[in-house]
PDB file of N, CA and C in Angstrom:
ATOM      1  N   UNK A   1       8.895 -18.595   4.079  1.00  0.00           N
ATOM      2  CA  UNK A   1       9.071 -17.173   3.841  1.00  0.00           C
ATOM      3  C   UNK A   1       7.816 -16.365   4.180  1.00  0.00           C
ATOM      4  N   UNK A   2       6.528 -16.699   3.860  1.00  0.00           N
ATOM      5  CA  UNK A   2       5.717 -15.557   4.069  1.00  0.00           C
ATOM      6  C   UNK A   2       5.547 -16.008   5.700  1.00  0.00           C
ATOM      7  N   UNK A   3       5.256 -16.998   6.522  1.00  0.00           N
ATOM      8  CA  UNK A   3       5.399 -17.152   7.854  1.00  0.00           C
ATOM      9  C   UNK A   3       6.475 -16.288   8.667  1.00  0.00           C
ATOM     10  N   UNK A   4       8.068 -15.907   8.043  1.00  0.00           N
ATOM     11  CA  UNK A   4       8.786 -14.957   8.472  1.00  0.00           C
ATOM     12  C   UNK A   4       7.988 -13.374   7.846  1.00  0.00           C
ATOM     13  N   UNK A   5       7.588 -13.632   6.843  1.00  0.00           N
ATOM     14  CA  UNK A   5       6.776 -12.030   6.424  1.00  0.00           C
ATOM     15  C   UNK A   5       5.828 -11.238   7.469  1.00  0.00           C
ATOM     16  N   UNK A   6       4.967 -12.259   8.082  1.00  0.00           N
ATOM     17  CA  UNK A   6       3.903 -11.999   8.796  1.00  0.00           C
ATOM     18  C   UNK A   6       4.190 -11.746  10.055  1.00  0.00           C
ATOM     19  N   UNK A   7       5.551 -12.088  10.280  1.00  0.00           N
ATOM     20  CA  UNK A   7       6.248 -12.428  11.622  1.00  0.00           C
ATOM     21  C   UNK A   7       6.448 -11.107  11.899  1.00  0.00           C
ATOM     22  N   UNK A   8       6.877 -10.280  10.969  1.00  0.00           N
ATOM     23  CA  UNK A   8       8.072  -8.849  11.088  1.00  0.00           C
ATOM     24  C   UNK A   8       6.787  -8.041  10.865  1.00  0.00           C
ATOM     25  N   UNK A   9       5.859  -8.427  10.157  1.00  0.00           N
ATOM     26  CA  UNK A   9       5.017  -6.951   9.631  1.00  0.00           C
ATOM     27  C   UNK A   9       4.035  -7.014  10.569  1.00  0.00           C
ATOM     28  N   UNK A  10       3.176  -7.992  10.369  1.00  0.00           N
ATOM     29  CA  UNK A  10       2.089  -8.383  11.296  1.00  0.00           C
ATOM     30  C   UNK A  10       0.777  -8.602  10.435  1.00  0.00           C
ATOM     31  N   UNK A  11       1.340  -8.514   8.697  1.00  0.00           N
ATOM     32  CA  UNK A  11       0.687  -8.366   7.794  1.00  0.00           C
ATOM     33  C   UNK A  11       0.525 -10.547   7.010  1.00  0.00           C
ATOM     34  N   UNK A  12      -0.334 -10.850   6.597  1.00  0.00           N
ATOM     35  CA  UNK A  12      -0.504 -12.142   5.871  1.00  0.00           C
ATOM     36  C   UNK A  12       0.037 -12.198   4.774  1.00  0.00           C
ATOM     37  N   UNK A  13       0.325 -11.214   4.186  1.00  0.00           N
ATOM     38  CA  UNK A  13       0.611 -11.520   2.424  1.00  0.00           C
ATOM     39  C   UNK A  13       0.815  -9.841   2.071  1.00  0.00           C
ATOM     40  N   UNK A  14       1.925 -10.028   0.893  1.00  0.00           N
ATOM     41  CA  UNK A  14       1.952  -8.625   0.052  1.00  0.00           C
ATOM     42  C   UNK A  14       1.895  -8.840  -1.382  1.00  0.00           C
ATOM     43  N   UNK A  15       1.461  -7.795  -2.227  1.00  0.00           N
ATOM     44  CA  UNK A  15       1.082  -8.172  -3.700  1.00  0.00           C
ATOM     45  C   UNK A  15       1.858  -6.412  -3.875  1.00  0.00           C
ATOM     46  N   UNK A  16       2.681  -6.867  -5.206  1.00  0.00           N
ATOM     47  CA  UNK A  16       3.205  -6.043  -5.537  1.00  0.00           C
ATOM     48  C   UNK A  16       2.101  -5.608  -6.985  1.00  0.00           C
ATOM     49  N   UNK A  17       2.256  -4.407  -6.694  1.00  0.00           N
ATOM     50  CA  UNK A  17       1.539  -3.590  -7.886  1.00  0.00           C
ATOM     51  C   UNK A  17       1.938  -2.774  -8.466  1.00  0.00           C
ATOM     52  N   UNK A  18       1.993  -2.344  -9.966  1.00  0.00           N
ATOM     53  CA  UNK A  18       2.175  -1.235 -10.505  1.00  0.00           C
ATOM     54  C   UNK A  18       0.506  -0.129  -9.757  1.00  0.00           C
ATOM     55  N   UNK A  19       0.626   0.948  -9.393  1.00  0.00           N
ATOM     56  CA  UNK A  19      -0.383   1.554  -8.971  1.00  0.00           C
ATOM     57  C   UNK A  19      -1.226   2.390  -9.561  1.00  0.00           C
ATOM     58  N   UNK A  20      -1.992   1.637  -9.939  1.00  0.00           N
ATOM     59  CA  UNK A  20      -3.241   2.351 -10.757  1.00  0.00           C
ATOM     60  C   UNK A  20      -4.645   2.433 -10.384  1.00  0.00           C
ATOM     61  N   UNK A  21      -5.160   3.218 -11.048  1.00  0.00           N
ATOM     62  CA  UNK A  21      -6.867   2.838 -10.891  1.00  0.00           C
ATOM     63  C   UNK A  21      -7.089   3.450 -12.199  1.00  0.00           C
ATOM     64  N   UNK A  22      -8.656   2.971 -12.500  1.00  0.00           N
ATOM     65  CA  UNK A  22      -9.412   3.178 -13.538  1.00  0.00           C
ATOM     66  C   UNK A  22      -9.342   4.547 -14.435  1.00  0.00           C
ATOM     67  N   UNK A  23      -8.656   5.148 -15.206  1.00  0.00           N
ATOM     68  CA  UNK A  23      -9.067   6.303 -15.299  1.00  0.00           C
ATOM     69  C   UNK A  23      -7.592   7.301 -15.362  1.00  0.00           C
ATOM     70  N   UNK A  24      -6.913   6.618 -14.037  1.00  0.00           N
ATOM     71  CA  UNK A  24      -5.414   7.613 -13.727  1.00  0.00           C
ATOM     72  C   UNK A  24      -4.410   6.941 -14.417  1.00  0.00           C
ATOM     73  N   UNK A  25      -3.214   7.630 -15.009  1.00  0.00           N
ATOM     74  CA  UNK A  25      -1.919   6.686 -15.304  1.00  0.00           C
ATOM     75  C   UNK A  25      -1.235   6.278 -14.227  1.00  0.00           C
ATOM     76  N   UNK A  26      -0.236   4.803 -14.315  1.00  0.00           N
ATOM     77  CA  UNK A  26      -0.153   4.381 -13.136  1.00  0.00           C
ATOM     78  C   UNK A  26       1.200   5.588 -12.525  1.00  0.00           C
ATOM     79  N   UNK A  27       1.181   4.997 -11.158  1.00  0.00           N
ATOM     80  CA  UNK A  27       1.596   6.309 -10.437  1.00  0.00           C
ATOM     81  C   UNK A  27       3.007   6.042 -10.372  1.00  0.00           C
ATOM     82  N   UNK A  28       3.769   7.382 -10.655  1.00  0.00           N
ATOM     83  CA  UNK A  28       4.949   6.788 -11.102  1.00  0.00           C
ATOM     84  C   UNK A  28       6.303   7.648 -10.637  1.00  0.00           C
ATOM     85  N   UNK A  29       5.557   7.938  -8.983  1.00  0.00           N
ATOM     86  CA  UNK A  29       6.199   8.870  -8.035  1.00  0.00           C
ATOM     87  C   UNK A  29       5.589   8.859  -6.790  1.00  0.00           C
ATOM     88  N   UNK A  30       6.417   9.100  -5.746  1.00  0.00           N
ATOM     89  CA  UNK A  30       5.957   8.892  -4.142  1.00  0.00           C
ATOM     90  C   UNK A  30       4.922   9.962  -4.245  1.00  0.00           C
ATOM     91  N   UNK A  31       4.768  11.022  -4.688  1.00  0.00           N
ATOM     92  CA  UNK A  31       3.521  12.089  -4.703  1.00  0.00           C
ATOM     93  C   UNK A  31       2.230  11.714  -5.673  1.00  0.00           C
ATOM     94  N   UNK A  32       2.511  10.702  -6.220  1.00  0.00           N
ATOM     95  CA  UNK A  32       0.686  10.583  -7.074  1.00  0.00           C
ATOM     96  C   UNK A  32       0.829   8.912  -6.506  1.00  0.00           C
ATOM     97  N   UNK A  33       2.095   8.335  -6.162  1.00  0.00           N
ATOM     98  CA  UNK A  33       1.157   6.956  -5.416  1.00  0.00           C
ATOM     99  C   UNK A  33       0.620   7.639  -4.140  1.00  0.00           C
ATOM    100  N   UNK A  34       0.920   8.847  -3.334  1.00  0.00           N
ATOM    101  CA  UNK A  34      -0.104   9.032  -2.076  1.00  0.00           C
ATOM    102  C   UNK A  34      -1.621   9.232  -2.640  1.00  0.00           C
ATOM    103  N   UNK A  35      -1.044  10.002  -3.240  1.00  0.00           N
ATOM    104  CA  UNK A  35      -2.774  10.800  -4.523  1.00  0.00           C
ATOM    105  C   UNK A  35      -3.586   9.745  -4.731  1.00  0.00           C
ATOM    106  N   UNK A  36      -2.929   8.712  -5.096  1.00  0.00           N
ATOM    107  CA  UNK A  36      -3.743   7.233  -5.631  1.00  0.00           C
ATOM    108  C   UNK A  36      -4.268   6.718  -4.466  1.00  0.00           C
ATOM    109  N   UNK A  37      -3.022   6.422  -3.492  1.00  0.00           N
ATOM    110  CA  UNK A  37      -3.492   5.374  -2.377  1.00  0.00           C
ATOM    111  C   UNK A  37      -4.851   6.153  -1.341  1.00  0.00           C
ATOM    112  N   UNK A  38      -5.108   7.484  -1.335  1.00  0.00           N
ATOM    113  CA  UNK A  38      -6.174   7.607  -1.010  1.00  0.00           C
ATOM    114  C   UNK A  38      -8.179   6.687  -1.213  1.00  0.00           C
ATOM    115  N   UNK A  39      -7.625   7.085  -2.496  1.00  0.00           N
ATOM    116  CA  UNK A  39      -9.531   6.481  -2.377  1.00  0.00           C
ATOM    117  C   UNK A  39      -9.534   4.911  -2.989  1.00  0.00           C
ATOM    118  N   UNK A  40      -7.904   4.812  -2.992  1.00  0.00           N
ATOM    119  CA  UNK A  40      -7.545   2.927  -3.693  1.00  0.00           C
ATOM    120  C   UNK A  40      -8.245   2.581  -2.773  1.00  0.00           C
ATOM    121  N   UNK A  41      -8.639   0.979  -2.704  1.00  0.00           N
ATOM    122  CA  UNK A  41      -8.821  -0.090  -1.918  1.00  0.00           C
ATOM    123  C   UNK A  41      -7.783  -0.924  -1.246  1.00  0.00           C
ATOM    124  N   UNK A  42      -6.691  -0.330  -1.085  1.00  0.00           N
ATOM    125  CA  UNK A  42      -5.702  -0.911  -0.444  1.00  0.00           C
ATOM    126  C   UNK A  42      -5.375  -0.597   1.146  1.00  0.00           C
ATOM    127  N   UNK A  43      -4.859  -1.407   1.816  1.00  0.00           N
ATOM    128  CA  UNK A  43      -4.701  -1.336   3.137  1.00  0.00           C
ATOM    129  C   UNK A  43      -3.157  -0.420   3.646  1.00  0.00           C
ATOM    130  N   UNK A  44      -2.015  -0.760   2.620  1.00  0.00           N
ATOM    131  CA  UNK A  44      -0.602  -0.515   2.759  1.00  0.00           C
ATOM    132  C   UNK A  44      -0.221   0.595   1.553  1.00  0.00           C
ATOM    133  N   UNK A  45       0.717   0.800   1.532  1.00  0.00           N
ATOM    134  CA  UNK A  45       1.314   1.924   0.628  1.00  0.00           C
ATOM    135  C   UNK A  45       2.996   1.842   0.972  1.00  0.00           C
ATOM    136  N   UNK A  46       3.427   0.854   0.208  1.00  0.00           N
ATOM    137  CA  UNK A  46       5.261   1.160   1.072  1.00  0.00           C
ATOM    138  C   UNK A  46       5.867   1.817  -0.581  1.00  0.00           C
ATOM    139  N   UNK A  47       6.899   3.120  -0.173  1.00  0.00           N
ATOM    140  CA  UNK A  47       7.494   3.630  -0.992  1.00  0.00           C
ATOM    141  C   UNK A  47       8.937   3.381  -0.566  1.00  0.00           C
ATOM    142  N   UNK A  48      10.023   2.904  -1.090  1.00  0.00           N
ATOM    143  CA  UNK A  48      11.222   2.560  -0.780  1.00  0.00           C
ATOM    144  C   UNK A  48      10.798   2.603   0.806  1.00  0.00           C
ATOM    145  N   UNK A  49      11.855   2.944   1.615  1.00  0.00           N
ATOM    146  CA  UNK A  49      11.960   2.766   3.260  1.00  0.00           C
ATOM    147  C   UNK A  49      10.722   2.425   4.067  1.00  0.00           C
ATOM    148  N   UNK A  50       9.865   3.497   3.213  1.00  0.00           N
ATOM    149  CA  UNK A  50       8.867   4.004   4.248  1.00  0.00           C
ATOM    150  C   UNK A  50       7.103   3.195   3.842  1.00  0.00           C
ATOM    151  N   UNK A  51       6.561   3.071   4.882  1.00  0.00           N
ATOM    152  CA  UNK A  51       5.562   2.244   4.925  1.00  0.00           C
ATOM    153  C   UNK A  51       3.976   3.190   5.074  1.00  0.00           C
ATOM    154  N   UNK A  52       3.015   3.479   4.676  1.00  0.00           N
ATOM    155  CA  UNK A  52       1.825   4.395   5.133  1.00  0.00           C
ATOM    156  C   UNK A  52       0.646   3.307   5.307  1.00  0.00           C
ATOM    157  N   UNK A  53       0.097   3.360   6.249  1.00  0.00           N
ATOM    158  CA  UNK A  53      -0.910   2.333   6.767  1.00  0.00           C
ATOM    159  C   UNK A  53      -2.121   3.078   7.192  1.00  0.00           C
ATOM    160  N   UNK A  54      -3.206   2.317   6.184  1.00  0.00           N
ATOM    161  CA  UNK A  54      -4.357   3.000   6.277  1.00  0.00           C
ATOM    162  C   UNK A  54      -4.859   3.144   7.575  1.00  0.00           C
ATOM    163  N   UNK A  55      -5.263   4.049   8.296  1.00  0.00           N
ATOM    164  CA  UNK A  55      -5.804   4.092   9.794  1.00  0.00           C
ATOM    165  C   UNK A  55      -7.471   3.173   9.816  1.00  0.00           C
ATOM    166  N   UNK A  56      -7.762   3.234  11.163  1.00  0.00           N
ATOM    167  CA  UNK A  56      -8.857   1.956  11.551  1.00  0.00           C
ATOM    168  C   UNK A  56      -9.890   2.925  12.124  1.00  0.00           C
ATOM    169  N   UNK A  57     -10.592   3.135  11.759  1.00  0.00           N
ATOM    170  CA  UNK A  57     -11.905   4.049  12.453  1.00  0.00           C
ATOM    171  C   UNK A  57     -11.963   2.845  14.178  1.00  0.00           C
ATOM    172  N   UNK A  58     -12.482   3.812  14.998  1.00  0.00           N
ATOM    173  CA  UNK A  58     -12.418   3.508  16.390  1.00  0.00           C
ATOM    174  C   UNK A  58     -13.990   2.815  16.658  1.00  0.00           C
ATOM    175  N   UNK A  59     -13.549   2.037  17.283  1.00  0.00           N
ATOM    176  CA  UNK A  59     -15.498   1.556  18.352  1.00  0.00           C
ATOM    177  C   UNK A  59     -15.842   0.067  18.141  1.00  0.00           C
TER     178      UNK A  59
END
């Protein structure tokens, strides 16, 4: 299964999280998990359908 995971995404592994950080309640809507996933340490952000992928600085 995760060998078909990596296959489709292009990703190694996913960890499901309730979305929090230090300080905020966890996020508990597509508008404060974006709010969150900003200065999180995470690479991905999928909300039902849709997927947001942190961009790659160039060089």
């Amino acid at each position: 299964m995760p060998a078909a995971f990596e296959g489709r995404t292009g990703l190694p592994v996913v960890a499901g999280t309730g979305l929090d950080t230090a300080g905020r309640p966890m996020a508990d809507d597509p508008r404060a998990a974006l709010e969150c996933f900003g200065p999180a340490p995470v690479d991905l952000l999928a909300v039902g359908p849709y997927a947001v992928r942190r961009g790659r600085a160039f060089g």
